[in-house]
PDB file of N, CA and C in Angstrom:
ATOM      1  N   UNK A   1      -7.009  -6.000  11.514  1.00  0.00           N
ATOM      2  CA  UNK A   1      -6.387  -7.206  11.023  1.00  0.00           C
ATOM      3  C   UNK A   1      -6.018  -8.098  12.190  1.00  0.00           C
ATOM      4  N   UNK A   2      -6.120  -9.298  12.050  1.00  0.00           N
ATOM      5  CA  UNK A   2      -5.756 -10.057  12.876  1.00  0.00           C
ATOM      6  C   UNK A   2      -4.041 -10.370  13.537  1.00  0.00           C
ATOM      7  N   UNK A   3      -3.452 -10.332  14.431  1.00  0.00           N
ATOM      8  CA  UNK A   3      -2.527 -10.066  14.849  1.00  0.00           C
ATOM      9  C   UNK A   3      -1.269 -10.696  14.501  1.00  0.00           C
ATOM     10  N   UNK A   4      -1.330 -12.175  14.523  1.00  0.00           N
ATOM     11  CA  UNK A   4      -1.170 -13.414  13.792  1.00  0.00           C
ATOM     12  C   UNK A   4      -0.515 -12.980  11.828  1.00  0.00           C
ATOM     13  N   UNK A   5      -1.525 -12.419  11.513  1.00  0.00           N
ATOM     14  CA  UNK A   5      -1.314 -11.928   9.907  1.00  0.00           C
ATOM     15  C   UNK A   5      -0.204 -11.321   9.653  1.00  0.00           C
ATOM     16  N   UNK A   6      -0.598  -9.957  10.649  1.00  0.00           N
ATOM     17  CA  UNK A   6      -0.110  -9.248  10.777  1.00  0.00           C
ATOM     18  C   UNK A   6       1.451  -9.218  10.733  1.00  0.00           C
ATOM     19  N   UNK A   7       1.739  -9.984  12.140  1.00  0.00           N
ATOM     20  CA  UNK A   7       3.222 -10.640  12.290  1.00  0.00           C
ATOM     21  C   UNK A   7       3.816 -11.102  11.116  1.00  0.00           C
ATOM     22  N   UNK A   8       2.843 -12.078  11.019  1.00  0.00           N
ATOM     23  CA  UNK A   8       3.439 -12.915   9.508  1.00  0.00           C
ATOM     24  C   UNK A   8       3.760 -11.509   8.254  1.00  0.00           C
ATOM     25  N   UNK A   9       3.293 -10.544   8.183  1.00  0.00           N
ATOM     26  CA  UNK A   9       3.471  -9.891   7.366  1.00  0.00           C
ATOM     27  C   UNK A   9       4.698  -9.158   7.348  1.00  0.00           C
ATOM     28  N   UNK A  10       5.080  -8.672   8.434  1.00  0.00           N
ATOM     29  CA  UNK A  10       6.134  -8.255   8.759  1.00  0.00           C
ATOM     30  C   UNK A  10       7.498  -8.848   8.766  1.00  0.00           C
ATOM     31  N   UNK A  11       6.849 -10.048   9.567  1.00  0.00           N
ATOM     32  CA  UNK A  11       8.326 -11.084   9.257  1.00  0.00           C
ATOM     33  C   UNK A  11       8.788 -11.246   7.891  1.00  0.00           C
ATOM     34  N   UNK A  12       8.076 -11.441   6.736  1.00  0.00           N
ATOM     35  CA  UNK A  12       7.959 -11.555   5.521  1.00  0.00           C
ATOM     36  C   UNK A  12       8.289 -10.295   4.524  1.00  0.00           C
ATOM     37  N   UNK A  13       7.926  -9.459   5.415  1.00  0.00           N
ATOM     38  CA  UNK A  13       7.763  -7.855   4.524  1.00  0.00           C
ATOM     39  C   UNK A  13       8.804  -7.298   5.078  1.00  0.00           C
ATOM     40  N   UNK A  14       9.650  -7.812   6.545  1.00  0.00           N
ATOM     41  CA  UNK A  14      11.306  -7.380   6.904  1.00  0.00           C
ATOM     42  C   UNK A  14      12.092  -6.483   5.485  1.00  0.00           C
ATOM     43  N   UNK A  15      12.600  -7.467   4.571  1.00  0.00           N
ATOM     44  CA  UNK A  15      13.173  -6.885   3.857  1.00  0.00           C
ATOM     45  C   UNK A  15      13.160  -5.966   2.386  1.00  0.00           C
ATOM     46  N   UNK A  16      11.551  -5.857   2.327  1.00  0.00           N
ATOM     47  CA  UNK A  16      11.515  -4.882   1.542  1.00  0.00           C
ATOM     48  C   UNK A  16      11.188  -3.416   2.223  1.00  0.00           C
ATOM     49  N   UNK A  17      10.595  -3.431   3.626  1.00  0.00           N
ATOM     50  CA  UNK A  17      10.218  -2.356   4.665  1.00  0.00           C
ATOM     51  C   UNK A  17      11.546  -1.874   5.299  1.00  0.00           C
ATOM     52  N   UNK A  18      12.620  -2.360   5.554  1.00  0.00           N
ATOM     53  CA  UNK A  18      13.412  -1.490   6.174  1.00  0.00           C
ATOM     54  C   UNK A  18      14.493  -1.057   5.401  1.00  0.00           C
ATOM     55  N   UNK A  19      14.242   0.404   5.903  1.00  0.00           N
ATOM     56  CA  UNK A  19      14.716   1.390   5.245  1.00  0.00           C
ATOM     57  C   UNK A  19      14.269   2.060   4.060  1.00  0.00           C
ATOM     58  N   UNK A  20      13.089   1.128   3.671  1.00  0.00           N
ATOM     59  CA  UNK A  20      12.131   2.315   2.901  1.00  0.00           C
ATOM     60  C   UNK A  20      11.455   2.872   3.175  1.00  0.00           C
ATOM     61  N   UNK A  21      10.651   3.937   2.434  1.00  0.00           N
ATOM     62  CA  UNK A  21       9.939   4.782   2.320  1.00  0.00           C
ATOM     63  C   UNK A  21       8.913   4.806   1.482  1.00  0.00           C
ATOM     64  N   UNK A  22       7.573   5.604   1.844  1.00  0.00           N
ATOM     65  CA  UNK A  22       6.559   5.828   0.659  1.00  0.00           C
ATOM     66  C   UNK A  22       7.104   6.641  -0.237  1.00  0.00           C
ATOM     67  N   UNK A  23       7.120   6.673  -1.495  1.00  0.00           N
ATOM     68  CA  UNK A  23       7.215   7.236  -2.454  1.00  0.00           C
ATOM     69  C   UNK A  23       5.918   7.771  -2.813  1.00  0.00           C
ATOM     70  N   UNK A  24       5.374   6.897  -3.131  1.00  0.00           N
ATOM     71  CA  UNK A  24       4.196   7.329  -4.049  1.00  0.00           C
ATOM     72  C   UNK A  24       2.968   6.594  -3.420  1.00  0.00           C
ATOM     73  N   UNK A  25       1.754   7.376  -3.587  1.00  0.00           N
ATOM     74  CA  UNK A  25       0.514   6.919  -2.958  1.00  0.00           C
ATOM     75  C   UNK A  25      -0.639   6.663  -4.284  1.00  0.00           C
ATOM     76  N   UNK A  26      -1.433   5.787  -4.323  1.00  0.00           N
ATOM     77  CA  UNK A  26      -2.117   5.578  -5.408  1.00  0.00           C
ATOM     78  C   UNK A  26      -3.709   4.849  -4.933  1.00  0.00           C
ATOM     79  N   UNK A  27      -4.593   5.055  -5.137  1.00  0.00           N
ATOM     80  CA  UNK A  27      -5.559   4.569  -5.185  1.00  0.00           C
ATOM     81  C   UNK A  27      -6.724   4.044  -6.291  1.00  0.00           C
ATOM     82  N   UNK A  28      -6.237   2.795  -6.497  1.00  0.00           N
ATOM     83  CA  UNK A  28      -7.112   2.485  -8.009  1.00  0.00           C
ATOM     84  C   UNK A  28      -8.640   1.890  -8.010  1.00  0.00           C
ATOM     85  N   UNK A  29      -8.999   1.947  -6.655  1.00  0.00           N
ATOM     86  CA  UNK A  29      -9.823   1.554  -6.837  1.00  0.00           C
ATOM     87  C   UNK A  29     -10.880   1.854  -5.568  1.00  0.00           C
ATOM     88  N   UNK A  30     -12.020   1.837  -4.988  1.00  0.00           N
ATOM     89  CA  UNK A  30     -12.683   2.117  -3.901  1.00  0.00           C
ATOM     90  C   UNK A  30     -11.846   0.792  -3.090  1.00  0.00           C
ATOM     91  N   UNK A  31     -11.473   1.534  -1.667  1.00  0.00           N
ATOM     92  CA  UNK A  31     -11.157   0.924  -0.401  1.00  0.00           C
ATOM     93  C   UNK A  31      -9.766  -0.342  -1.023  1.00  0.00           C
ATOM     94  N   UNK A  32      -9.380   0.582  -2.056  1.00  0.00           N
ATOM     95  CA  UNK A  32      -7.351  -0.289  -2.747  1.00  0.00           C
ATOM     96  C   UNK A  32      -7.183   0.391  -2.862  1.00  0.00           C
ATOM     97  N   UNK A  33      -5.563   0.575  -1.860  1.00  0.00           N
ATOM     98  CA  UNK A  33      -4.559   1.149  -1.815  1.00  0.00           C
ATOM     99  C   UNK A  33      -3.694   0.894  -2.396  1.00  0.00           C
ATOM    100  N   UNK A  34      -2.619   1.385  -3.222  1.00  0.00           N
ATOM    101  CA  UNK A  34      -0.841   0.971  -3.350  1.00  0.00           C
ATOM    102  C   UNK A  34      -0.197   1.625  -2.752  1.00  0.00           C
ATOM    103  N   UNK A  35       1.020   1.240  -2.018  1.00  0.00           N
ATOM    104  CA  UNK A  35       2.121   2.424  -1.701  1.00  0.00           C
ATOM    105  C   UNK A  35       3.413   1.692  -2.436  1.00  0.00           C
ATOM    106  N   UNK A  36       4.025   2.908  -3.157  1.00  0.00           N
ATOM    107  CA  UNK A  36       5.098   2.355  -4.218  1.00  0.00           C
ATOM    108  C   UNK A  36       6.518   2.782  -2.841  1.00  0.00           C
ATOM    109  N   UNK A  37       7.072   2.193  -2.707  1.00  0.00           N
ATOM    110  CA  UNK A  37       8.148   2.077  -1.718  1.00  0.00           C
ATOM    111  C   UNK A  37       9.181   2.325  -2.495  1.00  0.00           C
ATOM    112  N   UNK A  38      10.422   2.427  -1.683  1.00  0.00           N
ATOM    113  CA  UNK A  38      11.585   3.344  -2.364  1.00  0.00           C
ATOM    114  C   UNK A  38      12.561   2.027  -2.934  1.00  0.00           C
ATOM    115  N   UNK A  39      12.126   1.143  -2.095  1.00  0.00           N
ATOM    116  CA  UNK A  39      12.666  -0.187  -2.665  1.00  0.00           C
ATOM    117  C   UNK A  39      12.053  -1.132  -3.692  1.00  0.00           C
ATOM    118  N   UNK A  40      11.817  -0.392  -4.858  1.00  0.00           N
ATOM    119  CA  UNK A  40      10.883  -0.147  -5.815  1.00  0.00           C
ATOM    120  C   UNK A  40      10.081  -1.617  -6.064  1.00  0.00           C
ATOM    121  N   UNK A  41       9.243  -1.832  -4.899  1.00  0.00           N
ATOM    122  CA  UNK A  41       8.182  -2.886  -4.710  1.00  0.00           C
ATOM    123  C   UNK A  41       6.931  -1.804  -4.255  1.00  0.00           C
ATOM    124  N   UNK A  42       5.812  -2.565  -4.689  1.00  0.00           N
ATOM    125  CA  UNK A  42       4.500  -1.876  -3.910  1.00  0.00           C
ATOM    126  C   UNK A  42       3.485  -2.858  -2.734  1.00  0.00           C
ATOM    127  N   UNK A  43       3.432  -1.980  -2.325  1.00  0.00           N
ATOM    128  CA  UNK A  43       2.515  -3.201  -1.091  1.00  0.00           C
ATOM    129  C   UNK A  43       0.843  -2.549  -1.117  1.00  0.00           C
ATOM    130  N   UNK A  44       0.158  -3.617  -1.455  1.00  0.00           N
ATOM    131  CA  UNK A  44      -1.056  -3.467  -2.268  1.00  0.00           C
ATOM    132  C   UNK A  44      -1.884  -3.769  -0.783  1.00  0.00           C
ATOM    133  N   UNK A  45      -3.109  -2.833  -0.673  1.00  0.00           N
ATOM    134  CA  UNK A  45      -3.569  -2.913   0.438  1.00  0.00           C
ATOM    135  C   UNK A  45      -5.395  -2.720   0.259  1.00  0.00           C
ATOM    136  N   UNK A  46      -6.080  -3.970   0.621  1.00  0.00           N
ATOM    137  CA  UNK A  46      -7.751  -3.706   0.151  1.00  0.00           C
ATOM    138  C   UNK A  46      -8.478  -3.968   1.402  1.00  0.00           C
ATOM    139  N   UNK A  47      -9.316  -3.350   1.865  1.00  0.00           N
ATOM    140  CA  UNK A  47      -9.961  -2.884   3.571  1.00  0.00           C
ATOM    141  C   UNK A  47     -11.666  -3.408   2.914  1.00  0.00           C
ATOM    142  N   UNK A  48     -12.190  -4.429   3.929  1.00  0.00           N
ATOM    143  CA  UNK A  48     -13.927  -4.471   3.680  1.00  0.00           C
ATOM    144  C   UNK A  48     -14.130  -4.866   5.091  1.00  0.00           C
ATOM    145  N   UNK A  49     -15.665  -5.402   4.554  1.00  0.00           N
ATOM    146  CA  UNK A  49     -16.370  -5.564   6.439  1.00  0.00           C
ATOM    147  C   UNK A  49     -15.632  -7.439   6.216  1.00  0.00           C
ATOM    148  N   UNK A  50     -15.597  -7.956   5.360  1.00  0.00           N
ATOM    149  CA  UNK A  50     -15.302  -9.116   5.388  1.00  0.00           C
ATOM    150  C   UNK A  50     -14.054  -9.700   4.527  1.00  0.00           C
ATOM    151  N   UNK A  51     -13.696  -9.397   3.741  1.00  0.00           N
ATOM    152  CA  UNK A  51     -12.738  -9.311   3.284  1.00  0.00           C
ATOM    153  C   UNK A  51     -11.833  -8.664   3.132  1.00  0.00           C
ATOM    154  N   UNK A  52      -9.837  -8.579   3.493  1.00  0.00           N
ATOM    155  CA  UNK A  52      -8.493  -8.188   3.253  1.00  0.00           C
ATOM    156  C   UNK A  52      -8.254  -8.494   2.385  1.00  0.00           C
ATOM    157  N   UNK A  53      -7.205  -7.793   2.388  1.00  0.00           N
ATOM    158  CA  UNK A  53      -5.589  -8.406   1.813  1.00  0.00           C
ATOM    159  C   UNK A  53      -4.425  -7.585   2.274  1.00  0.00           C
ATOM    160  N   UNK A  54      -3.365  -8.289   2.091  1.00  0.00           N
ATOM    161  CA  UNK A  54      -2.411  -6.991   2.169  1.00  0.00           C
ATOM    162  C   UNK A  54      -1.041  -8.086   1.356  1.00  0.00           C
ATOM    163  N   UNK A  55      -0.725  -7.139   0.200  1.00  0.00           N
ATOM    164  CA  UNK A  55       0.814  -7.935  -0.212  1.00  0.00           C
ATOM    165  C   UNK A  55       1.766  -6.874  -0.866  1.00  0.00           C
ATOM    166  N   UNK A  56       3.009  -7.851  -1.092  1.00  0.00           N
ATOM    167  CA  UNK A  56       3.818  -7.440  -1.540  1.00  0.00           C
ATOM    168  C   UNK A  56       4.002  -7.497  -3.229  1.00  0.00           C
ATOM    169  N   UNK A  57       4.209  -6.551  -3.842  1.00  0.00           N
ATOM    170  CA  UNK A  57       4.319  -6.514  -5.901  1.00  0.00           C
ATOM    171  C   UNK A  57       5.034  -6.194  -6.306  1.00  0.00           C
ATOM    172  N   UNK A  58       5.282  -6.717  -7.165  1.00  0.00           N
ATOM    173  CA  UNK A  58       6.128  -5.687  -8.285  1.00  0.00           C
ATOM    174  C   UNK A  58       5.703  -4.883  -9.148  1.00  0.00           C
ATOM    175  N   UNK A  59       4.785  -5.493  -9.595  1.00  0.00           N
ATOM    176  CA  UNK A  59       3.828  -4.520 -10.419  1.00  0.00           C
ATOM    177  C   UNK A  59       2.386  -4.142  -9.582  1.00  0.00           C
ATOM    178  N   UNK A  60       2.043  -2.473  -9.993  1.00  0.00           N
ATOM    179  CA  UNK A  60       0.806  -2.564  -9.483  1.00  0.00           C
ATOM    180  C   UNK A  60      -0.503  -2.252 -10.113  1.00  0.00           C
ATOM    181  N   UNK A  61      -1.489  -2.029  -9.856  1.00  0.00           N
ATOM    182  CA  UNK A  61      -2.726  -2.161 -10.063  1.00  0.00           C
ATOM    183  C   UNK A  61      -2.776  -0.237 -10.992  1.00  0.00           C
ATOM    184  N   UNK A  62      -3.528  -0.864 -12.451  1.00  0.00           N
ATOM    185  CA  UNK A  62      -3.836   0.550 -13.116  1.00  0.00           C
ATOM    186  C   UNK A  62      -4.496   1.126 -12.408  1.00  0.00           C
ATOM    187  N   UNK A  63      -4.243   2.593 -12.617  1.00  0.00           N
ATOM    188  CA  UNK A  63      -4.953   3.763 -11.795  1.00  0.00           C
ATOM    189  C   UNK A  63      -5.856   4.481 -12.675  1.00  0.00           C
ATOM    190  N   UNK A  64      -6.716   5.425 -11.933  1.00  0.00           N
ATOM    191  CA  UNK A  64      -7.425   6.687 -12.313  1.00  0.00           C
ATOM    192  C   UNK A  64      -6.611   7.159 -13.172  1.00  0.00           C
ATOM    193  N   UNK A  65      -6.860   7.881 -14.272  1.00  0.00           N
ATOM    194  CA  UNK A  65      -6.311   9.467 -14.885  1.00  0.00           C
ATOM    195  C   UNK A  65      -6.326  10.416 -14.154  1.00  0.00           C
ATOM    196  N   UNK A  66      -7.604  10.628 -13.048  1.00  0.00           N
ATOM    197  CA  UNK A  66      -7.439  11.605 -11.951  1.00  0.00           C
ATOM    198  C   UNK A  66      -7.755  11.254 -10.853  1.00  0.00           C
ATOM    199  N   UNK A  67      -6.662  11.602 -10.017  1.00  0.00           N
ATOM    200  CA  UNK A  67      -6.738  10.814  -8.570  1.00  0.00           C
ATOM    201  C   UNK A  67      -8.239  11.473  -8.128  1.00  0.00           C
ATOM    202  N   UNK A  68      -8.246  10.786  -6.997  1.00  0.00           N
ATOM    203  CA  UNK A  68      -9.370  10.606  -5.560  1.00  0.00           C
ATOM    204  C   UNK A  68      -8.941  11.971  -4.826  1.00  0.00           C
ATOM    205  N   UNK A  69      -9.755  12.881  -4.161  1.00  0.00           N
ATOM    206  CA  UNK A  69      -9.091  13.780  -3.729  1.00  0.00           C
ATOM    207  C   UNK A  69      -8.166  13.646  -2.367  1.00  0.00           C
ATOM    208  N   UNK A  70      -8.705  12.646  -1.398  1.00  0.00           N
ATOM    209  CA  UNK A  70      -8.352  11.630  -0.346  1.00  0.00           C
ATOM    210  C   UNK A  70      -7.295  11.034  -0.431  1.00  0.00           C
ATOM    211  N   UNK A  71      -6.425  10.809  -2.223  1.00  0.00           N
ATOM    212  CA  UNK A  71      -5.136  10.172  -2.055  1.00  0.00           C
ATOM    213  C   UNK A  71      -4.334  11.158  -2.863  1.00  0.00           C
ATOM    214  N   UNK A  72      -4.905  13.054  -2.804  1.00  0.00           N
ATOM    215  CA  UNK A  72      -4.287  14.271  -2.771  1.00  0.00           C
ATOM    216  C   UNK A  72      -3.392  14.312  -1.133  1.00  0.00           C
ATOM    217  N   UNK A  73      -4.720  14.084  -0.434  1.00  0.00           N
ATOM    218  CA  UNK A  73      -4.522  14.562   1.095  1.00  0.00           C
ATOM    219  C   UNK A  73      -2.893  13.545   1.532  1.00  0.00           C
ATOM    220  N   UNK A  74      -3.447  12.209   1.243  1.00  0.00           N
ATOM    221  CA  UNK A  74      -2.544  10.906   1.780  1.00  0.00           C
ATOM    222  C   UNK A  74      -1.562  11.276   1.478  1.00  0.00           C
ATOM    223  N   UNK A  75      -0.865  11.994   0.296  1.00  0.00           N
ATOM    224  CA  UNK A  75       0.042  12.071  -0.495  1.00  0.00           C
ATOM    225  C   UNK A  75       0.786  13.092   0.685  1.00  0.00           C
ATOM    226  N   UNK A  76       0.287  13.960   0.310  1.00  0.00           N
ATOM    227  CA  UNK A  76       0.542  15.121   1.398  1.00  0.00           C
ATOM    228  C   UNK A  76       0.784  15.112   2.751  1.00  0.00           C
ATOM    229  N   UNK A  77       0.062  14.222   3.461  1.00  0.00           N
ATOM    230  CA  UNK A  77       0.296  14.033   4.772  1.00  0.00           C
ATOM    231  C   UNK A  77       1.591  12.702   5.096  1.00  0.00           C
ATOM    232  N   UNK A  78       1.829  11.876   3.945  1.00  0.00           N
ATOM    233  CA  UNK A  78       2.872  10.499   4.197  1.00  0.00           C
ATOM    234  C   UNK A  78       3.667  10.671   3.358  1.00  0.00           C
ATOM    235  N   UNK A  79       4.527  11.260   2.351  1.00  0.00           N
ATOM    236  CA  UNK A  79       5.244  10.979   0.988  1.00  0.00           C
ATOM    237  C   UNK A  79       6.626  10.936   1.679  1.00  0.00           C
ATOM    238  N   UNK A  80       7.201  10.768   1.488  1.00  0.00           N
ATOM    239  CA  UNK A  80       8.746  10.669   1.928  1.00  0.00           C
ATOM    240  C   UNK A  80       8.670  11.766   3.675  1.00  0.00           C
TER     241      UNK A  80
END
């Protein structure tokens, strides 16, 4: 990501990021992420060769009935 964004994201994302935590990890879709934060917002995250995003929600994106096995692992390796 570009560095610039980045910043801006943070500056912006200050007060729902500090002092939370991942709660919950979700993947609804190939290369979309959610992470449901303890400050019960989600920050929605989509990775390509040419296209981002990254934001802040309240609501998030429907999921699988059965997760990805990859956001078994995520879960496991980041949850609180």
């Amino acid at each position: 990501m570009d560095a610039n964004f980045f910043r801006f994201v943070i500056e912006k994302g200050t007060f729902y990021l500090k002092g939370a935590r991942i709660e919950k990890i979700y993947s609804p879709g190939e290369r979309l992420w959610t992470f449901k934060l303890s400050s019960k917002i989600n920050l929605v995250f989509f990775y390509g060769a040419k296209e981002n995003f990254l934001f802040f929600s309240k609501n998030r994106p429907e999921n699988p009935l059965k997760p990805h096995p990859r956001v078994g692992w995520w879960r496991k390796k980041v949850q609180n």
